[in-house]
Protein backbone atom coordinates (compact mmCIF):
# COMPACT_ATOMS: atom_id res chain seq x y z
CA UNK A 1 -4.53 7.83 13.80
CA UNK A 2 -5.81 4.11 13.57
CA UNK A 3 -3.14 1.57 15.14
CA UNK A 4 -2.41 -2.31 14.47
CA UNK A 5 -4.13 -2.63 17.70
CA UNK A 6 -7.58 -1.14 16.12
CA UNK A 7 -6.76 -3.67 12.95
CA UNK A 8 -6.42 -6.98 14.90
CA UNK A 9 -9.10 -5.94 17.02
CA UNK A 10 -11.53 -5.38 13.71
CA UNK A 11 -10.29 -8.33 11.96
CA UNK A 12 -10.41 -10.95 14.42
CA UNK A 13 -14.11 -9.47 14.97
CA UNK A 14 -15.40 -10.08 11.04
CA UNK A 15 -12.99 -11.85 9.07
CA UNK A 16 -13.03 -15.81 10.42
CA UNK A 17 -13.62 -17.76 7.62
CA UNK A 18 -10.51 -20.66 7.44
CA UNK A 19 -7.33 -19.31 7.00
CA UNK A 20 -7.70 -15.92 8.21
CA UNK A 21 -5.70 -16.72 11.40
CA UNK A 22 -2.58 -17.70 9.41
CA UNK A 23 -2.70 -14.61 6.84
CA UNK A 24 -3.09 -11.89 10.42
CA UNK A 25 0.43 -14.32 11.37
CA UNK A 26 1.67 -13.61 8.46
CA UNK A 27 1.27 -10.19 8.03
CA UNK A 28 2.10 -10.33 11.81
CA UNK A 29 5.97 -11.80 10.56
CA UNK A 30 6.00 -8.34 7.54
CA UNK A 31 6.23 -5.07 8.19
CA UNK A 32 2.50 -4.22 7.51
CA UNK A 33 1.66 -2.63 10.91
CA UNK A 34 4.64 -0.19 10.70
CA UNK A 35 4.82 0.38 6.48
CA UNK A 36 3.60 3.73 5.50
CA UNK A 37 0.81 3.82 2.56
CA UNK A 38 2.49 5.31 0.61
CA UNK A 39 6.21 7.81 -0.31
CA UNK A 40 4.53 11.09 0.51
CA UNK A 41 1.00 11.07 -1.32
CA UNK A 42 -1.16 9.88 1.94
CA UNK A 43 -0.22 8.19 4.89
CA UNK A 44 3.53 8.42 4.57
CA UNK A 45 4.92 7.68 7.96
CA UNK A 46 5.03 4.55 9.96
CA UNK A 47 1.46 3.09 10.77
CA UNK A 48 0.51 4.46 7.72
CA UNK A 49 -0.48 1.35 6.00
CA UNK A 50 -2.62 0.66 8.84
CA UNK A 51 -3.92 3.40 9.34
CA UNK A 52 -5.16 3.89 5.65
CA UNK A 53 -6.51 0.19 5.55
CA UNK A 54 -9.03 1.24 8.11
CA UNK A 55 -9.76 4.74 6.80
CA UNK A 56 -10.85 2.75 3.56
CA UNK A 57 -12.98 0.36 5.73
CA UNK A 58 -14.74 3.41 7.87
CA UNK A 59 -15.37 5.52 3.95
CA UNK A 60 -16.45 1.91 2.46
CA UNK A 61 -18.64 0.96 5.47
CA UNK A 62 -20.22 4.67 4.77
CA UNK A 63 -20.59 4.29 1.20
CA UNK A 64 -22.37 0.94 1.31
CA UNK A 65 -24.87 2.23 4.27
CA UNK A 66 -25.44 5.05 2.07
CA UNK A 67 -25.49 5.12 -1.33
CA UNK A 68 -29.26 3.56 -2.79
CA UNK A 69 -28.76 0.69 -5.22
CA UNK A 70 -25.09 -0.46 -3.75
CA UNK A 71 -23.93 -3.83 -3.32
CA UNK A 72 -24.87 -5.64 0.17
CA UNK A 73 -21.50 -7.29 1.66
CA UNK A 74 -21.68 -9.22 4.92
CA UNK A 75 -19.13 -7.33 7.30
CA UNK A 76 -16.72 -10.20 6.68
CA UNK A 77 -16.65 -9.69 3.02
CA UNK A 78 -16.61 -5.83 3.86
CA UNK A 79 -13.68 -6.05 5.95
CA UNK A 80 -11.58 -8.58 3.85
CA UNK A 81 -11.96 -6.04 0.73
CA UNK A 82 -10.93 -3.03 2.86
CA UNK A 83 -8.37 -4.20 5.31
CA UNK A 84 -6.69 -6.79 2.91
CA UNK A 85 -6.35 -4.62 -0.66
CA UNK A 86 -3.11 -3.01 -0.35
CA UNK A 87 -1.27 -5.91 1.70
CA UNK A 88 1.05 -5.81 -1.48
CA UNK A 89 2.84 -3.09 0.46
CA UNK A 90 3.90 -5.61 3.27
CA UNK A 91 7.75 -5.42 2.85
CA UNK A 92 7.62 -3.21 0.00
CA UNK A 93 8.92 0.13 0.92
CA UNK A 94 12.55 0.92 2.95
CA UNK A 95 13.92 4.20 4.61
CA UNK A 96 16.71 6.04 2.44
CA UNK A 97 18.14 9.37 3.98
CA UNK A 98 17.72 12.34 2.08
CA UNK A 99 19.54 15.78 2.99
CA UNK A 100 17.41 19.10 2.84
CA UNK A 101 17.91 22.64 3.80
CA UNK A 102 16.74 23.25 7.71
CA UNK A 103 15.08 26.92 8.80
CA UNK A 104 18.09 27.94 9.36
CA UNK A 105 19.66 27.27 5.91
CA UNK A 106 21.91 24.33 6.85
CA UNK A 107 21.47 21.19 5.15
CA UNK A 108 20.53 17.80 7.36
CA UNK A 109 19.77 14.16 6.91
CA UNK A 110 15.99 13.00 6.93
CA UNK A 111 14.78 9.76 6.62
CA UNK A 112 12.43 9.11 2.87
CA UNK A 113 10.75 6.17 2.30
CA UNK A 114 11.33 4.47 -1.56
CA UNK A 115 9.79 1.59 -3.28
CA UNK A 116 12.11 -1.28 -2.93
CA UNK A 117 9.69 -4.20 -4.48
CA UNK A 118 11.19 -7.35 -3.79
CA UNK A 119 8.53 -9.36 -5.34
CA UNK A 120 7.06 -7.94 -8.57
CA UNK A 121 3.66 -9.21 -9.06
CA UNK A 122 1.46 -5.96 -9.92
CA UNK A 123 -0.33 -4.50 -7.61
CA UNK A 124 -4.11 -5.62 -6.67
CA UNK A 125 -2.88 -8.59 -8.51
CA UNK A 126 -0.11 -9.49 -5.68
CA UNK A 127 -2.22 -8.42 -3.32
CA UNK A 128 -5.39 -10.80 -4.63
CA UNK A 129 -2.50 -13.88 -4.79
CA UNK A 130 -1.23 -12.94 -0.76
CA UNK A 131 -4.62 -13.36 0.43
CA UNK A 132 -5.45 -16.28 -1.56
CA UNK A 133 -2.09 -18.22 0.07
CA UNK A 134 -3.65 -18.12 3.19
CA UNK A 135 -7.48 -17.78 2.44
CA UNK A 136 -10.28 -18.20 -0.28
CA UNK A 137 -11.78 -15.17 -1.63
CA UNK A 138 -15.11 -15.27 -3.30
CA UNK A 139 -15.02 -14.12 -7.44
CA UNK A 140 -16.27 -10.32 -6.32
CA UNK A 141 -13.93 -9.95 -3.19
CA UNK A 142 -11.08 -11.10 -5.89
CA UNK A 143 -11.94 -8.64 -8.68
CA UNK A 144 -12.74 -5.79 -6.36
CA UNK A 145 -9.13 -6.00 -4.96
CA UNK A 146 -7.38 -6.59 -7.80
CA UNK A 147 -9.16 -3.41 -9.43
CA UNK A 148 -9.09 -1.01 -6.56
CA UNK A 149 -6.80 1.20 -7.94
CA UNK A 150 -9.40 1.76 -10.80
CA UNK A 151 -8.21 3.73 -14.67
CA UNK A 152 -4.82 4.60 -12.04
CA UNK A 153 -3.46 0.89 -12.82
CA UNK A 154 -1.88 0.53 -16.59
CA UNK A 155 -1.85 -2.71 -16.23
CA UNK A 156 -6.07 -3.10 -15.39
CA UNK A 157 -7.14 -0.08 -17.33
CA UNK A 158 -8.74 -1.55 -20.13
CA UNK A 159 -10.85 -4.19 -18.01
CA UNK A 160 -11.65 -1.80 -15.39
CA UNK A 161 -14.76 -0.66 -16.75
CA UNK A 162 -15.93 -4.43 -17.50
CA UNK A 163 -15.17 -5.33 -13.84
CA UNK A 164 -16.94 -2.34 -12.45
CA UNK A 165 -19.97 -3.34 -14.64
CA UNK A 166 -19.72 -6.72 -13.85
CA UNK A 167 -18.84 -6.25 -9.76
CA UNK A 168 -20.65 -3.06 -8.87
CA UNK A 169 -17.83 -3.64 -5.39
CA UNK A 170 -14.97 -2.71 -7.69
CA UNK A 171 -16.65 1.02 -7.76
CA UNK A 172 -16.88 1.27 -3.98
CA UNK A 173 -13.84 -0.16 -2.92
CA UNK A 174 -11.98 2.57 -5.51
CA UNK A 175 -14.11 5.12 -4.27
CA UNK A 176 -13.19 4.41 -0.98
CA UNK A 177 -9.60 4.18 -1.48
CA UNK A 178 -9.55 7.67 -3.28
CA UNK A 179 -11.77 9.01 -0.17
CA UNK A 180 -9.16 7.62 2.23
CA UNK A 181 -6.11 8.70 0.28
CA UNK A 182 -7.56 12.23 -0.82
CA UNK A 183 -10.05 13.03 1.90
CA UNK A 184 -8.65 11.79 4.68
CA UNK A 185 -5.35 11.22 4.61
CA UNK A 186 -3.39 14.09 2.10
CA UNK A 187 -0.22 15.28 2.95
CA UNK A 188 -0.62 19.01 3.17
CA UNK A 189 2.47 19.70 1.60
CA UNK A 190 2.46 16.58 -1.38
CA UNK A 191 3.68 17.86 -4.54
């Protein structure tokens, strides 16, 4: 499993343009190096965030070295897309406890995790206006993050297909989530 070690490590190598010091302090002062990813889908335990920010840079970083006819990024652009989509999750999920049936029949307390959203904003939306608090993104770092979560977002569905045509990154960067989250990080047991 990736660590917040591996991120700062990465992101102080690629992303330097002005600003980026104060946004890695402030997601320094969240919880984004110990937030899960997600409930249960992928990456559901602390580091998890983490952890799945830098699976989706390592299955982006593949795609673009890969695929004929995709966008060039310079690393920093590359990194600031990958790292930096789902920082919307920084102080967005807390730890309820749950009871469930041991092996041996007799019910105990687990910790869950639950959405507790404190600041509704969307999703690659709030995560496009974090960034931009701290640092400048260009237009196709912007649209690419706000429209990661590709047709999965009500809220971007219908322009989706008009970003992807007009920012061939939206694709990848969705692509690469959905590697991350499906490939790479499943819970073997997700509903």
């Amino acid at each position: 499993m990736f660590t917040a070690k591996d991120f700062k490590t990465l992101y102080a190598q690629t992303i330097t343009r002005p600003g980026s010091e104060k946004l890695l302090q402030w997601l320094e002062s969240t919880d984004f190096f110990t937030a899960p990813a997600s409930t249960r889908f992928h990456s559901s335990c602390e580091g998890g965030l983490v952890h799945h920010s830098l699976s989706v840079y390592n299955r982006l970083n593949m795609l673009l070295d890969t695929v004929p006819g995709a966008p060039q990024l310079s690393p920093e652009s590359m990194a600031i897309c990958a790292l930096l989509h789902d920082v919307c999750k920084a102080n967005f999920y807390s730890v309820e406890m749950r009871n469930r049936k041991n092996e041996q029949g007799r019910w105990e307390k687990y910790p869950f995790y639950i959405v507790d959203e404190k600041f509704v904003y969307g999703h690659g939306d709030k995560s496009v206006f974090l960034i931009e608090r701290f640092m400048r993104l260009t237009v196709e770092e912007a649209v690419a993050i706000r429209f990661h979560m590709g047709p999965y977002d009500d809220s971007t569905r219908s322009a989706y297909a008009n970003a992807m045509e007009k920012y061939p990154l939206v694709f990848y960067l969705h692509s690469a989530d959905m590697m991350a989250s499906h490939w790479d990080e499943a819970e073997p047991d997700a509903e």
